[in-house]
C-alpha atoms as a PDB file:
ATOM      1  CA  UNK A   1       2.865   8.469   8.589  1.00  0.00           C
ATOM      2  CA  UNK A   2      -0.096   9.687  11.069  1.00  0.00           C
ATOM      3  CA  UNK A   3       1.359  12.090  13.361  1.00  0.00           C
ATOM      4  CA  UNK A   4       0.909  10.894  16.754  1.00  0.00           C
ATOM      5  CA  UNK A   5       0.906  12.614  20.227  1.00  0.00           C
ATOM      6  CA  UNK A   6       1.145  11.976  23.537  1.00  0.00           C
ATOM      7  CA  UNK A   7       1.043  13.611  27.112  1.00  0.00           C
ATOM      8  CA  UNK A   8       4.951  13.624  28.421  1.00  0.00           C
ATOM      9  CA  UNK A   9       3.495  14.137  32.217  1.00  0.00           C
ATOM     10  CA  UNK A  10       2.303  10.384  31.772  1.00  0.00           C
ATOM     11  CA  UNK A  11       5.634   9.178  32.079  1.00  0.00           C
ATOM     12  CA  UNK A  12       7.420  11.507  34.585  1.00  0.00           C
ATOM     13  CA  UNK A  13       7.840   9.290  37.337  1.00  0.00           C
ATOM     14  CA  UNK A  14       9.574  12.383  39.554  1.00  0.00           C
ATOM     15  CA  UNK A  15       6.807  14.874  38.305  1.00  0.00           C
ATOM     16  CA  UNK A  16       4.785  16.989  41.245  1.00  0.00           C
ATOM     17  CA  UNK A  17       1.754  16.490  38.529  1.00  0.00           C
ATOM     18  CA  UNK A  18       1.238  12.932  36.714  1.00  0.00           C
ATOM     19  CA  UNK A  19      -1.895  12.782  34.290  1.00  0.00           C
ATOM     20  CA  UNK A  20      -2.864   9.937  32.190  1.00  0.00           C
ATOM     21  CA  UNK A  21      -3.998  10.483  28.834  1.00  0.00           C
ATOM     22  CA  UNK A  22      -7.039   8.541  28.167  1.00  0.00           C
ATOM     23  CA  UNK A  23      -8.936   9.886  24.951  1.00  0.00           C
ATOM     24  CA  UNK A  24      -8.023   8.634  21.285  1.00  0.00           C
ATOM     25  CA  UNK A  25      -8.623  10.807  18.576  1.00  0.00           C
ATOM     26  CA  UNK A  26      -8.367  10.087  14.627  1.00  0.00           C
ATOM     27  CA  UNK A  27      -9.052  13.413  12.619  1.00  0.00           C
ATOM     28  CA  UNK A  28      -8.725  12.961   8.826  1.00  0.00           C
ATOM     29  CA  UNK A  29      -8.447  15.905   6.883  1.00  0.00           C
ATOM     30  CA  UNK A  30     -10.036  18.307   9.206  1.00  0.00           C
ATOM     31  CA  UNK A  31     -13.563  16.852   7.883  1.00  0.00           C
ATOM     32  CA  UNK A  32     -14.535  14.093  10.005  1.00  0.00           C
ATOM     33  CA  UNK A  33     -12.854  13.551  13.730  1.00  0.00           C
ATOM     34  CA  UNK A  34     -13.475   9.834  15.843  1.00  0.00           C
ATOM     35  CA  UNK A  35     -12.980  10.889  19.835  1.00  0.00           C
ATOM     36  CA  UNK A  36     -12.706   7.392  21.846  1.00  0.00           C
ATOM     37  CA  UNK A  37     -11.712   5.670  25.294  1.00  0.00           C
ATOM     38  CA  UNK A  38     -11.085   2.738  23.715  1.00  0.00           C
ATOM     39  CA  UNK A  39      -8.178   0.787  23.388  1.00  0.00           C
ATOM     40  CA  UNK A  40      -7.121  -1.592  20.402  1.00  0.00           C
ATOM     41  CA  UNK A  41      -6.399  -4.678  23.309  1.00  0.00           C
ATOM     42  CA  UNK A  42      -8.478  -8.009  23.606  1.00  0.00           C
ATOM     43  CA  UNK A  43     -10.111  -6.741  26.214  1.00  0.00           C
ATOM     44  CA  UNK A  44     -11.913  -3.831  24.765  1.00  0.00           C
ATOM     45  CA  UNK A  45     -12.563  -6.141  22.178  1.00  0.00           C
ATOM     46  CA  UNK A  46     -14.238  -8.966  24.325  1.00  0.00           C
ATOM     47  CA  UNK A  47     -15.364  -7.699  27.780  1.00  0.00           C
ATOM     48  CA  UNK A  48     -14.779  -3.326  28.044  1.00  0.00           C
ATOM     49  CA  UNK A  49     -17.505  -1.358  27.318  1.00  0.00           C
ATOM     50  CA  UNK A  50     -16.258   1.488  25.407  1.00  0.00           C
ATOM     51  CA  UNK A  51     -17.895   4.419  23.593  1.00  0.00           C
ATOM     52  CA  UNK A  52     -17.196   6.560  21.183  1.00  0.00           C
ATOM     53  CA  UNK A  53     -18.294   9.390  18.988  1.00  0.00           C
ATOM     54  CA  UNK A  54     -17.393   9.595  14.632  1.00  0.00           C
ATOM     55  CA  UNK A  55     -18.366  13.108  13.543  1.00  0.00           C
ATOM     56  CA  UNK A  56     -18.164  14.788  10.471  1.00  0.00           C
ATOM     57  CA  UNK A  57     -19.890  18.311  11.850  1.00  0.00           C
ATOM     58  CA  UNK A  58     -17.454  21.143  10.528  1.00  0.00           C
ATOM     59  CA  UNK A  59     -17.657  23.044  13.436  1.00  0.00           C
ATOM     60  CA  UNK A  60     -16.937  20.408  15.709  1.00  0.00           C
ATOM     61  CA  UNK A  61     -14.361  19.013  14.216  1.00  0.00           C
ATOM     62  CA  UNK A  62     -12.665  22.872  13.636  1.00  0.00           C
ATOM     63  CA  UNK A  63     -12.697  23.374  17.135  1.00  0.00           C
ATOM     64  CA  UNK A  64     -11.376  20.053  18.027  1.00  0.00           C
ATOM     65  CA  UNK A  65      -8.645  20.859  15.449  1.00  0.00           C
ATOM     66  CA  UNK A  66      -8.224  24.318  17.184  1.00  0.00           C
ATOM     67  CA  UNK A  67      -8.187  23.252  21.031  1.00  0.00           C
ATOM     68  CA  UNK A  68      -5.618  20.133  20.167  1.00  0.00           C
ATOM     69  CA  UNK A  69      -3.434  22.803  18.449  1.00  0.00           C
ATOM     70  CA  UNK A  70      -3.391  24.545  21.754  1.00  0.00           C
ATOM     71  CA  UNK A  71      -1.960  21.731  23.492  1.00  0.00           C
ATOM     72  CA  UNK A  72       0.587  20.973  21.382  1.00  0.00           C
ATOM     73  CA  UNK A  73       1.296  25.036  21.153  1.00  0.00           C
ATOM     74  CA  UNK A  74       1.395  24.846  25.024  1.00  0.00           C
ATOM     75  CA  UNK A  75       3.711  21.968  25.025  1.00  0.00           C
ATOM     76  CA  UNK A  76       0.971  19.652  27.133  1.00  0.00           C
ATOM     77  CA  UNK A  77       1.298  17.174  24.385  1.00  0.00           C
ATOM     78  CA  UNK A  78       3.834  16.379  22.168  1.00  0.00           C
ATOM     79  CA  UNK A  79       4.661  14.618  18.638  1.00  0.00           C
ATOM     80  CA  UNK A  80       5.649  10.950  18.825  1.00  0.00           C
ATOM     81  CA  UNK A  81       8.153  11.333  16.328  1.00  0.00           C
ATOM     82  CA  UNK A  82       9.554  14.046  17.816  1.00  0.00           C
ATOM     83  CA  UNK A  83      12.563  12.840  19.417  1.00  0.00           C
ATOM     84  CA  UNK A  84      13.725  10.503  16.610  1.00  0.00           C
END
């Protein structure tokens, strides 16, 4: 299974600070990293514009790597399968 992450402050409906988390990322094997806005709906299939960016630049993708392990150090986002 992918691990998969997600910003808990999104759904905290009684939370002084909401956020909504709108990037996508797909990193595969620390060589190559996909950052997007889009969404896998009809609509960003038919009528969104969308962009993204597929990189395979090692130091890009390291420090992407690096500054997503900070949030998930920092507890900002957190592991889909974490609570099952």
């Amino acid at each position: 299974m992918p691990e998969v992450y997600y910003d808990p402050r999104s759904l905290d409906r009684e939370g002084e600070v909401m956020s909504c988390l709108n990037a996508k990322a797909v990193m595969i094997d620390e060589s190559k990293v996909l950052i997007t806005s889009a969404n896998f709906s009809e609509a960003v299939q038919v009528r969104n514009i969308e962009a993204g960016v597929l990189t395979e630049d090692e130091v890009v993708t390291k420090t992407y790597r690096r500054n997503f392990q900070r949030l998930v150090e920092d507890k900002l986002v957190r592991s889909l399968w974490e609570d099952r």
